[in-house]
C-alpha atoms as a PDB file:
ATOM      1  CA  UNK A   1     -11.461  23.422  15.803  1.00  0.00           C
ATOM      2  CA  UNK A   2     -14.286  24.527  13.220  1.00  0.00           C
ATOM      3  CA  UNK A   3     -11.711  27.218  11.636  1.00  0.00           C
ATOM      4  CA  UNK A   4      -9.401  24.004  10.994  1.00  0.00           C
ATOM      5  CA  UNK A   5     -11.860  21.766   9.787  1.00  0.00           C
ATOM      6  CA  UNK A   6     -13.242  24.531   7.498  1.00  0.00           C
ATOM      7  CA  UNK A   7      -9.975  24.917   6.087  1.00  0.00           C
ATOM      8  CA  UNK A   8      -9.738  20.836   5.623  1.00  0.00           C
ATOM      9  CA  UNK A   9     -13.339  21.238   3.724  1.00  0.00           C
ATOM     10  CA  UNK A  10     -12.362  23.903   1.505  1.00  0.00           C
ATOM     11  CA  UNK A  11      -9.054  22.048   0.529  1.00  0.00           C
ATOM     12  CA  UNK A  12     -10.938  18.842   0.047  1.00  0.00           C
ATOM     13  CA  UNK A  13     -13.064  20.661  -2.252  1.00  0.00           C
ATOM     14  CA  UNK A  14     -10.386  22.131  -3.885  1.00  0.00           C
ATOM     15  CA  UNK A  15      -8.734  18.905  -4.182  1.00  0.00           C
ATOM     16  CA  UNK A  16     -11.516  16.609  -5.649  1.00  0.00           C
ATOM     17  CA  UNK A  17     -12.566  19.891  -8.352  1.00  0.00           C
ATOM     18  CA  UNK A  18      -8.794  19.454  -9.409  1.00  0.00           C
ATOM     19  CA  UNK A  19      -9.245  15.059  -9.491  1.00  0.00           C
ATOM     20  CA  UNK A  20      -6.647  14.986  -6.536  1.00  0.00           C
ATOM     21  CA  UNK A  21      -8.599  12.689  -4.100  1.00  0.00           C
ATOM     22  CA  UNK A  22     -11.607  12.059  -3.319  1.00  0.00           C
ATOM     23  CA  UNK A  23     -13.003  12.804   0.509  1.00  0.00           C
ATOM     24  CA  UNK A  24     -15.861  11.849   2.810  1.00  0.00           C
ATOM     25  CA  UNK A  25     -17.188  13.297   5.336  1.00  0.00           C
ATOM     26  CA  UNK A  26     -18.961  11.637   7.592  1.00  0.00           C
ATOM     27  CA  UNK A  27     -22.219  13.181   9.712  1.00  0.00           C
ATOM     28  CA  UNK A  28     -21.233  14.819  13.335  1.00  0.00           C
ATOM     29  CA  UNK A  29     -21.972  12.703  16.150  1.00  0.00           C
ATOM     30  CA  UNK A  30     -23.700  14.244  19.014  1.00  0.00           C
ATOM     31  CA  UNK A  31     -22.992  15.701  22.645  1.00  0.00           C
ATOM     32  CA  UNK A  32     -25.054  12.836  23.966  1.00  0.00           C
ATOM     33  CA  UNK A  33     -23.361  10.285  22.190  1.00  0.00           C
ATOM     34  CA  UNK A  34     -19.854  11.492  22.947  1.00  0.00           C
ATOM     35  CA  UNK A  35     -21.212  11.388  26.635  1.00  0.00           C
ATOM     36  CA  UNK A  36     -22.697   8.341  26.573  1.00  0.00           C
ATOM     37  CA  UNK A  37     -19.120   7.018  24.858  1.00  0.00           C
ATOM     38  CA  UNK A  38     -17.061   8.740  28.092  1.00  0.00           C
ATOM     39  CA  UNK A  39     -19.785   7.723  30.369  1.00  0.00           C
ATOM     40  CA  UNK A  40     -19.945   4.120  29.450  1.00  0.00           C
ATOM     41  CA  UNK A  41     -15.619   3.692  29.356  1.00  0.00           C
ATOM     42  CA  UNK A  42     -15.677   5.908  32.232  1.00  0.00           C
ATOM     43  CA  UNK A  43     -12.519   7.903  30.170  1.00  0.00           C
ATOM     44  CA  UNK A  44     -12.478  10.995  29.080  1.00  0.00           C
ATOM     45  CA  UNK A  45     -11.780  12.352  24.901  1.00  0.00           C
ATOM     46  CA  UNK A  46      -9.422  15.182  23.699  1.00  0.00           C
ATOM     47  CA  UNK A  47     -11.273  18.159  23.773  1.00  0.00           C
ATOM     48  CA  UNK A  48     -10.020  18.345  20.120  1.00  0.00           C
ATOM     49  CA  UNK A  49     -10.889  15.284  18.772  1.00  0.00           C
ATOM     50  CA  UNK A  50     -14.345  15.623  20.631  1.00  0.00           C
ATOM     51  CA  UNK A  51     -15.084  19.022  18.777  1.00  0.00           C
ATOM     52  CA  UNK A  52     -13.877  17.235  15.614  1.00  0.00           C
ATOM     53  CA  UNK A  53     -16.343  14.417  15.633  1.00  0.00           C
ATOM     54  CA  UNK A  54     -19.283  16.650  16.138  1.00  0.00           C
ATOM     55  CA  UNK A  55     -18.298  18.309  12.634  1.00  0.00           C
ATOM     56  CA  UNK A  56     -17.788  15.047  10.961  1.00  0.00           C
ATOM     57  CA  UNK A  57     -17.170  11.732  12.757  1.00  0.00           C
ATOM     58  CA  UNK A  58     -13.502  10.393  11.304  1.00  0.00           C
ATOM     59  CA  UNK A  59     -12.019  11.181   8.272  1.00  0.00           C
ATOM     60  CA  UNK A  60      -9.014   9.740   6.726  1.00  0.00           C
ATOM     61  CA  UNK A  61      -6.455  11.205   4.060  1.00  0.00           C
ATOM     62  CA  UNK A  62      -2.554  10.594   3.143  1.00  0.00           C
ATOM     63  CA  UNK A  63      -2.383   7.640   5.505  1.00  0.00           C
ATOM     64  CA  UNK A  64      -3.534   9.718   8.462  1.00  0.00           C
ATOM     65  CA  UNK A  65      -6.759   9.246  10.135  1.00  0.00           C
ATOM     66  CA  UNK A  66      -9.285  10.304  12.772  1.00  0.00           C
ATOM     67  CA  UNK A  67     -11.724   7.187  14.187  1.00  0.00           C
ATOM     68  CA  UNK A  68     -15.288   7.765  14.703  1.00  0.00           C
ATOM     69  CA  UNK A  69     -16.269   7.437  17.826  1.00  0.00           C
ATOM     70  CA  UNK A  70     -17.902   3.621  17.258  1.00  0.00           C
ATOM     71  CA  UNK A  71     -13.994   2.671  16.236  1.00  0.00           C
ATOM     72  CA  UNK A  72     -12.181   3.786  19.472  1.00  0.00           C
ATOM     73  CA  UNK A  73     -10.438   0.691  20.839  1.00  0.00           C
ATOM     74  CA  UNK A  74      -9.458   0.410  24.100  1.00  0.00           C
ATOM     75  CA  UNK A  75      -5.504  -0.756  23.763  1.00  0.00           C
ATOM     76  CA  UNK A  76      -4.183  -4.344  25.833  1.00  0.00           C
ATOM     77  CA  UNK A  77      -0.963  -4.657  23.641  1.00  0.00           C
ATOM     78  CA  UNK A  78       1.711  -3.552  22.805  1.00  0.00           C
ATOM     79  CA  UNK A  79       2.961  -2.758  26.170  1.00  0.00           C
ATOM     80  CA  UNK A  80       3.584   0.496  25.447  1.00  0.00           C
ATOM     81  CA  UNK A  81       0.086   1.473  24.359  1.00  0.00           C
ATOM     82  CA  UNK A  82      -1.600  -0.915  26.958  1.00  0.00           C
ATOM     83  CA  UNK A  83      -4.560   1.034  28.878  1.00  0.00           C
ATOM     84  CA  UNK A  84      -4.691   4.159  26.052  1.00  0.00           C
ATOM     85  CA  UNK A  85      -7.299   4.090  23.949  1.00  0.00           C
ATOM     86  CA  UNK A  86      -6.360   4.558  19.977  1.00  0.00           C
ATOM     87  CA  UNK A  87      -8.450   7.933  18.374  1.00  0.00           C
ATOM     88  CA  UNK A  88      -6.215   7.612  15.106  1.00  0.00           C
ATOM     89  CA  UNK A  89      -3.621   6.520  12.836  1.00  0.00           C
ATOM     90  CA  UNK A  90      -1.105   8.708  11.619  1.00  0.00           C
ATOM     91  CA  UNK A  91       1.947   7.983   8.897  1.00  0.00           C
ATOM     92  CA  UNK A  92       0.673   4.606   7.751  1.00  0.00           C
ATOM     93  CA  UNK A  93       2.673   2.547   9.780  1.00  0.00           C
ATOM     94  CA  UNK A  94       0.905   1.733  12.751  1.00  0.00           C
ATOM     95  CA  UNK A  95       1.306   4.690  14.539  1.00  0.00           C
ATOM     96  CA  UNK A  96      -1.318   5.508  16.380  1.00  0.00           C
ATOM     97  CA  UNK A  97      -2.932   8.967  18.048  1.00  0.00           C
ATOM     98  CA  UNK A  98      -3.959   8.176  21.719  1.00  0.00           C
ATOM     99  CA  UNK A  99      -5.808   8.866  24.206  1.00  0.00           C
ATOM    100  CA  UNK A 100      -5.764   8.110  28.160  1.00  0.00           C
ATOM    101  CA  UNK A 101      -8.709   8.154  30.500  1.00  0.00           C
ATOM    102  CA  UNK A 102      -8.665  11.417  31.536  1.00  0.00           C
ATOM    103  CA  UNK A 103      -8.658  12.922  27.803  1.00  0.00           C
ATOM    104  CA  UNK A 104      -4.711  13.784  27.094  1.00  0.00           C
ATOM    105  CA  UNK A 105      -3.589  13.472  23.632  1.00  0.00           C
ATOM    106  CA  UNK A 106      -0.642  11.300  22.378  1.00  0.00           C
ATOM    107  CA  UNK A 107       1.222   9.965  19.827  1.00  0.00           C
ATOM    108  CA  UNK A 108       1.916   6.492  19.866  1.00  0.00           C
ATOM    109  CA  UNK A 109       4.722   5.064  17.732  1.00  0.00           C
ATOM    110  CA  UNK A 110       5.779   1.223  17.627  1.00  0.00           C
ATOM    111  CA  UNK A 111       9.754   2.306  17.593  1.00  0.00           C
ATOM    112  CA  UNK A 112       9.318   5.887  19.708  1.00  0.00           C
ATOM    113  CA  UNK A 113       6.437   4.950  21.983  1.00  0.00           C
ATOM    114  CA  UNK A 114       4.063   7.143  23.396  1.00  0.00           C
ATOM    115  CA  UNK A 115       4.889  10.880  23.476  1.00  0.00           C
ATOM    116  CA  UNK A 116       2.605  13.612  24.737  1.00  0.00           C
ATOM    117  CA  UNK A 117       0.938  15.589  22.042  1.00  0.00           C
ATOM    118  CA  UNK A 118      -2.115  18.223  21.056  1.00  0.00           C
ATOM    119  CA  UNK A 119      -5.247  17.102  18.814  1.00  0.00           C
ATOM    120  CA  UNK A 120      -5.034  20.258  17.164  1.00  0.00           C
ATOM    121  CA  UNK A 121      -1.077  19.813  16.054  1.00  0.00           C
ATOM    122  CA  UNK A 122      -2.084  16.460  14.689  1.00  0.00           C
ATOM    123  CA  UNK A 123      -4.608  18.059  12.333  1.00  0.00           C
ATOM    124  CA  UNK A 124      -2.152  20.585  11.039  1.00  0.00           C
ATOM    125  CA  UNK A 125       0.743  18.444  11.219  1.00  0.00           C
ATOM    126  CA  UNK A 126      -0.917  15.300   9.465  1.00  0.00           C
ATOM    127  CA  UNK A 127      -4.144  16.791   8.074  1.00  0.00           C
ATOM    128  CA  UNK A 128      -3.906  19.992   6.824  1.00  0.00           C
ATOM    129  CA  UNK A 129       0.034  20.296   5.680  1.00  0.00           C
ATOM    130  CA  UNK A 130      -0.185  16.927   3.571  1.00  0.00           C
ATOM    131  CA  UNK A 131      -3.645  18.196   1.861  1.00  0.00           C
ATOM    132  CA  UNK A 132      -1.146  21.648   0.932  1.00  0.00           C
ATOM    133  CA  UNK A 133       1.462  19.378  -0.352  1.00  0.00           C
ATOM    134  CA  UNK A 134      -0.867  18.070  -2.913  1.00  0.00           C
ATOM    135  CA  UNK A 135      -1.748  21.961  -4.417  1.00  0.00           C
ATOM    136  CA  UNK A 136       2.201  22.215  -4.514  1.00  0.00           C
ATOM    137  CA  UNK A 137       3.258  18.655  -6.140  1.00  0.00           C
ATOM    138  CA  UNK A 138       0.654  19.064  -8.555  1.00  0.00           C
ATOM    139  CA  UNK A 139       0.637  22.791  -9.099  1.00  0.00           C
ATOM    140  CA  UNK A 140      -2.440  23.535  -8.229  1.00  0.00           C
ATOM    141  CA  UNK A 141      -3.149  27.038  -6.656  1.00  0.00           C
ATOM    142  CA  UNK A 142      -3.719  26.628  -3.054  1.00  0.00           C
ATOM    143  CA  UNK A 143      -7.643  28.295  -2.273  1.00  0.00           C
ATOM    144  CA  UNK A 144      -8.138  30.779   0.600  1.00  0.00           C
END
């Protein structure tokens, strides 16, 4: 996960230098406080989005985000996402990134429902390849 969110930094940077967008980073929670989060919900995270937090707790960019931890939400409705507990948005629309107790990734959308999924395919998928789409659109040379 850090050679992913590396290459989400450096195309950030890249981005704002070129007056793209503007991103923020928030600080890394801690092992203890992810623990205390699992421990205290008695559920288990994504090993994904755990590692992600502890480099920077959320972040949010073309209508995709990742919660930080204090904004997980334990789901009651709709029926199809009752019991998971939402990690993310992605598209915009409601769809959420979920988890379930015992730490499995999903993606939950309102007309799909919930389909199995990895962390680290969300962050390329809805991350990283919409972050390259603005070098392209804009014609901006993409950085190594």
């Amino acid at each position: 996960m850090k050679k992913k969110f590396n290459r989400i930094a450096v195309l950030a940077n890249a981005l704002e230098e070129n007056d793209i967008d503007n991103f923020k980073f928030p600080e890394p929670v801690s092992q203890e406080q992810i623990d205390e989060w699992e421990k205290s919900n008695n559920a288990k995270l994504p090993t994904g989005y755990k590692n992600f937090i502890a480099l920077a707790n959320g972040f949010r960019k073309s209508g995709s985000e990742i919660y930080p931890l204090s904004n997980i939400t334990k789901l009651d409705f709709p029926d199809d996402f009752k019991g998971y507990y939402a990690i993310g948005s992605f598209i915009g629309d409601g769809s959420l990134i979920l988890s379930d107790a015992e730490g499995n990734f999903y993606y939950g959308d309102h007309c799909f429902g919930v389909e199995k999924g990895e962390f680290e395919e969300f962050i390329d998928k809805w991350i990283i390849r919409p972050m390259l789409e603005h070098f392209t659109d804009n014609s901006i040379e993409i950085p190594v």
